[in-house]
Protein backbone atom coordinates (compact mmCIF):
# COMPACT_ATOMS: atom_id res chain seq x y z
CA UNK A 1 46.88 -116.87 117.79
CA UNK A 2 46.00 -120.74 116.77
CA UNK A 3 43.48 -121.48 114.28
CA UNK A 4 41.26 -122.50 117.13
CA UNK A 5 41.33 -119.37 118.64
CA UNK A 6 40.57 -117.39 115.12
CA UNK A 7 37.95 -119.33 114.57
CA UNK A 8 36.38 -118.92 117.51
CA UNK A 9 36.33 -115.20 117.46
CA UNK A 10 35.28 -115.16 113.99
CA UNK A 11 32.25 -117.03 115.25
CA UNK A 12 31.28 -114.77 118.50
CA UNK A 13 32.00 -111.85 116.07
CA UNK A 14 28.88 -113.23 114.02
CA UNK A 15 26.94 -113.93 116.67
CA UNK A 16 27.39 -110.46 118.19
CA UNK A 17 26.35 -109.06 114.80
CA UNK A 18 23.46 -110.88 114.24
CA UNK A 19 22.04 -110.24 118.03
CA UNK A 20 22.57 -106.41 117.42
CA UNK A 21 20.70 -106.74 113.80
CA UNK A 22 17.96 -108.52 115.96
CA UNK A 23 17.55 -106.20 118.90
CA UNK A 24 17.33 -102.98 116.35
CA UNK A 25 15.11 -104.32 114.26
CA UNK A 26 12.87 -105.22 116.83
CA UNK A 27 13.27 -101.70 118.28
CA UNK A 28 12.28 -100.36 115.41
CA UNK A 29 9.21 -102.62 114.61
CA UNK A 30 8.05 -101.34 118.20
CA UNK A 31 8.32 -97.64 117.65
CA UNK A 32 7.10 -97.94 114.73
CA UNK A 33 4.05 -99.41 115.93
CA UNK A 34 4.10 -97.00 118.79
CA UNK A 35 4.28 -93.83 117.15
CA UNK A 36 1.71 -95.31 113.85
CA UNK A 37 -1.63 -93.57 114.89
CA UNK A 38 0.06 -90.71 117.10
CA UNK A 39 -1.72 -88.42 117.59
CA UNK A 40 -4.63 -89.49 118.49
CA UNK A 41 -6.11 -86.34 119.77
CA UNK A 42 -5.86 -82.61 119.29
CA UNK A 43 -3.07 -81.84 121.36
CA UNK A 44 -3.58 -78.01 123.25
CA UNK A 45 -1.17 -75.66 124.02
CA UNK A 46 -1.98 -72.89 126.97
CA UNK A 47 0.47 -69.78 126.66
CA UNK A 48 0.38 -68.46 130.36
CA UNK A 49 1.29 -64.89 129.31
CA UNK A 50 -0.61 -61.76 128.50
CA UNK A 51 -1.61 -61.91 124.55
CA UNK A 52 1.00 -59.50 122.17
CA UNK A 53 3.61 -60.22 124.57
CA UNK A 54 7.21 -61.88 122.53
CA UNK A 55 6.01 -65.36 124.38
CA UNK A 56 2.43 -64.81 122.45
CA UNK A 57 3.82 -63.82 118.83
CA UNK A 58 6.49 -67.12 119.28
CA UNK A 59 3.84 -69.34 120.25
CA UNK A 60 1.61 -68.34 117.59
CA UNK A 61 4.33 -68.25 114.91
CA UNK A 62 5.38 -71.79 115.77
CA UNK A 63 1.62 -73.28 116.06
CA UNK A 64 1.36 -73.85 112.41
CA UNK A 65 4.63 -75.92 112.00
CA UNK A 66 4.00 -78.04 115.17
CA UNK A 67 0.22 -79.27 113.87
């Protein structure tokens, strides 16, 4: 490999770097943006089983670690 060669490498190797760097920290700046005031709502679950049923009890032991 010449010099030339090393070099050049050396310099689309840095390039490549910093345009990955860029590209996550913009993705990150948008999700974080996207996901600042969520949610915005109440968000409702509807259990379409009969209450007491193993579907029920799971939903209902789950509900307070999802709100």
């Amino acid at each position: 490999m010449t010099q030339h060669n090393h070099n050049l490498e050396i310099y689309l190797m840095k390039g490549l770097t910093q345009a990955r760097f860029a590209v996550s920290a913009s993705t990150m700046l948008m999700v974080g943006a996207a996901l600042a005031d969520y949610p915005t709502r109440n968000i409702q679950g509807t259990i379409q089983w009969g209450a007491g049923g193993s579907t029920d009890v799971i939903a209902r032991g789950l509900t307070p670690h999802v709100e």
